[in-house]
Protein backbone atom coordinates (compact mmCIF):
# COMPACT_ATOMS: atom_id res chain seq x y z
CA UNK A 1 -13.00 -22.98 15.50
CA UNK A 2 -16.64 -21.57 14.77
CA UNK A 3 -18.94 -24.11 15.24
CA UNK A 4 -22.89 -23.43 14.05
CA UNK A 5 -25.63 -26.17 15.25
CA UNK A 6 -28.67 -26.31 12.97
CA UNK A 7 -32.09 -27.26 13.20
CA UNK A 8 -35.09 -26.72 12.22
CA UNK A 9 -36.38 -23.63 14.06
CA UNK A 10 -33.55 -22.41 16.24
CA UNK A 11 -36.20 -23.08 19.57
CA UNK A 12 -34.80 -25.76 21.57
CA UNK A 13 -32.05 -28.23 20.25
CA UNK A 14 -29.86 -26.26 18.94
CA UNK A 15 -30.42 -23.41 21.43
CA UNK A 16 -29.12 -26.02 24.04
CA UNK A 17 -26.04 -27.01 22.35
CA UNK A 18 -24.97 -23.56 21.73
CA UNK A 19 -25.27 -22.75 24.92
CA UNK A 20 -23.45 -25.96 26.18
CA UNK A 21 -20.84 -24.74 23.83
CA UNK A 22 -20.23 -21.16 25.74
CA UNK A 23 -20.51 -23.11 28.63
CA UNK A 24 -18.12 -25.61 28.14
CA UNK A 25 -15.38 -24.09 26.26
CA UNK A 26 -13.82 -20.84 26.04
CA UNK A 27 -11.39 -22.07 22.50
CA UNK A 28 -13.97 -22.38 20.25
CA UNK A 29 -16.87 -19.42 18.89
CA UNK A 30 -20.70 -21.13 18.85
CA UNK A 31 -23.83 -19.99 17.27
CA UNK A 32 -27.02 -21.60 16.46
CA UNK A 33 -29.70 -21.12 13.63
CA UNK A 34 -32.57 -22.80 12.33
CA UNK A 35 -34.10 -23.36 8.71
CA UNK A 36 -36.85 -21.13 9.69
CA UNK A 37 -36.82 -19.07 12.93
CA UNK A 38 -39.82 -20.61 15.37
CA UNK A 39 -38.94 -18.40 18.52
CA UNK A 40 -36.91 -19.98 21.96
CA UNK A 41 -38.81 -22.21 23.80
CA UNK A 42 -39.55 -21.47 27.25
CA UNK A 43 -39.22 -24.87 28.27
CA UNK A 44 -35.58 -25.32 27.30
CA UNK A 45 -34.58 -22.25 28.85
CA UNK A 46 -36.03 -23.60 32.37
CA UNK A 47 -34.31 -26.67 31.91
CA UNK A 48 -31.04 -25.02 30.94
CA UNK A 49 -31.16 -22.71 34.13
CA UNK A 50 -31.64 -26.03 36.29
CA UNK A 51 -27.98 -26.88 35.07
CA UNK A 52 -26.68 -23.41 35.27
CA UNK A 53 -26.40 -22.49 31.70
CA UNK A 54 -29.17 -19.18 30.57
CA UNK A 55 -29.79 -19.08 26.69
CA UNK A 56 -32.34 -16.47 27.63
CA UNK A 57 -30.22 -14.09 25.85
CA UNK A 58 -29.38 -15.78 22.90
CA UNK A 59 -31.21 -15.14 19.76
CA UNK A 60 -34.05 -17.45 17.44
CA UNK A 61 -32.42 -16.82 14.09
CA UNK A 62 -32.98 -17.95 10.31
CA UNK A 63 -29.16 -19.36 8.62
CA UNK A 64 -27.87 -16.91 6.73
CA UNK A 65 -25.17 -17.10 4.30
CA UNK A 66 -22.99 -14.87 6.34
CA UNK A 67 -23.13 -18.02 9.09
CA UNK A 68 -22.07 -20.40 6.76
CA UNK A 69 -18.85 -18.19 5.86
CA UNK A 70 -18.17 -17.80 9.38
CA UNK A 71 -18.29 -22.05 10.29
CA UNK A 72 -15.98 -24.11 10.41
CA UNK A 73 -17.74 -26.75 11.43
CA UNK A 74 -22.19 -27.30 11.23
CA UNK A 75 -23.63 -30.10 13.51
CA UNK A 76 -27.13 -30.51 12.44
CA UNK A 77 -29.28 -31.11 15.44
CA UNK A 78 -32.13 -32.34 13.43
CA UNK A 79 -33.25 -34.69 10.22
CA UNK A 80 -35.04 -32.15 8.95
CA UNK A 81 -32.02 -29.49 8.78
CA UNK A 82 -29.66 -32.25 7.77
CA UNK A 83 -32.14 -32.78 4.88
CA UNK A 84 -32.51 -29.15 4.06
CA UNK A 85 -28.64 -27.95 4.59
CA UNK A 86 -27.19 -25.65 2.07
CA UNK A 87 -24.51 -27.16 0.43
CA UNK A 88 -21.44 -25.99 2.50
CA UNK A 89 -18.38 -24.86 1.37
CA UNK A 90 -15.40 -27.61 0.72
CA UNK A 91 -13.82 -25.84 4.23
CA UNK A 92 -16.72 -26.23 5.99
CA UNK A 93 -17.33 -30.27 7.90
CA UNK A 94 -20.36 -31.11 8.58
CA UNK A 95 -22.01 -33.82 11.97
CA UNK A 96 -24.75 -34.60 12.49
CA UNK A 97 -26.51 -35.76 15.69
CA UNK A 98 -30.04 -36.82 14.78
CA UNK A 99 -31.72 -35.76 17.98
CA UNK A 100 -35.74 -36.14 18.92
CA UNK A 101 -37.54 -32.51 19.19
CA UNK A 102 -38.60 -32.69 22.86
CA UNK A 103 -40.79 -29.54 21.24
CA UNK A 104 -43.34 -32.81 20.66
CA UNK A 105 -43.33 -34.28 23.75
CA UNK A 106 -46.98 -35.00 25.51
CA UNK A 107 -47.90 -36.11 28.60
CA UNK A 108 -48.47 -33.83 31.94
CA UNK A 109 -45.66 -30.97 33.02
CA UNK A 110 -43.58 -33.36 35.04
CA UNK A 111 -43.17 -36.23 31.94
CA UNK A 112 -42.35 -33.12 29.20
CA UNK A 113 -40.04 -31.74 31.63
CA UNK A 114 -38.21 -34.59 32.05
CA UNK A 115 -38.35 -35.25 28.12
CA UNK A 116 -36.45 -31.63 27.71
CA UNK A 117 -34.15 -32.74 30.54
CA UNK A 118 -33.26 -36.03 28.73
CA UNK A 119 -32.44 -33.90 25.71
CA UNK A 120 -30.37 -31.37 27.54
CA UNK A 121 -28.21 -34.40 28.55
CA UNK A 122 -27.57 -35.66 25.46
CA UNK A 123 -26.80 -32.73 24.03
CA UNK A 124 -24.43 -32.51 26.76
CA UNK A 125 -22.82 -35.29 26.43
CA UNK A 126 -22.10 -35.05 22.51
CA UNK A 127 -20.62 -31.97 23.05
CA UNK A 128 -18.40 -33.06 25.08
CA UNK A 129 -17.27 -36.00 22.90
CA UNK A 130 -17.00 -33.13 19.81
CA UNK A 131 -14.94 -31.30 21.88
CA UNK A 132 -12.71 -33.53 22.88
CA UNK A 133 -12.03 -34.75 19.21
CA UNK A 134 -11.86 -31.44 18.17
């Protein structure tokens, strides 16, 4: 299965869950995308090397039509992108898992660290529960 997670600038929430997904299962293909292309955020990429996963590699990239013909499944990571999604094809399902930007948290280091931390969790943890439906 090709699954594609959305949001709204392909920086941090969807970064993470794709690379939970590569992480976490070998059976399935994962990309991610955004509505607009904002750059990866340096912030998720530190918190994703605390848990052993590096997205450092992976890409900051507008949707394209060519990923919606390649999913088979879109989890929008975002209101925003869930608002603005294409219309998919009848083969493609869509989820969505409406998910706070931790791009927007304030506070000292420590506090917005811990903010992307929280979020790396629950991305975690969805991903787990898609995957074992899937």
């Amino acid at each position: 299965m090709n699954i594609l997670f959305l949001c709204t600038g392909n920086s941090c929430r969807s970064q993470m869950a794709e690379g939970w997904g590569r992480h976490l299962s070998q059976a399935h293909d994962f990309r991610s995308a955004g509505i607009e292309a904002h750059g990866k955020n340096p912030r998720a990429i530190a918190i994703m090397g605390e848990a052993g996963v590096d997205i450092s590699g992976q890409d900051s990239t507008r949707l394209t039509d060519e990923m919606l013909g390649w999913a088979d499944l879109v989890v929008t990571v975002c209101g925003h992108a869930d608002d603005n999604c294409p219309v998919l094809p009848d083969t493609v399902r869509k989820v969505h898992w409406p998910l706070e930007d931790p791009a927007k948290a304030t506070g000292n280091e420590d506090e917005i660290m811990q903010v992307f931390r929280n979020s790396r969790d629950e991305i975690k943890e969805r991903l787990q529960a898609l995957l074992e439906t899937l």
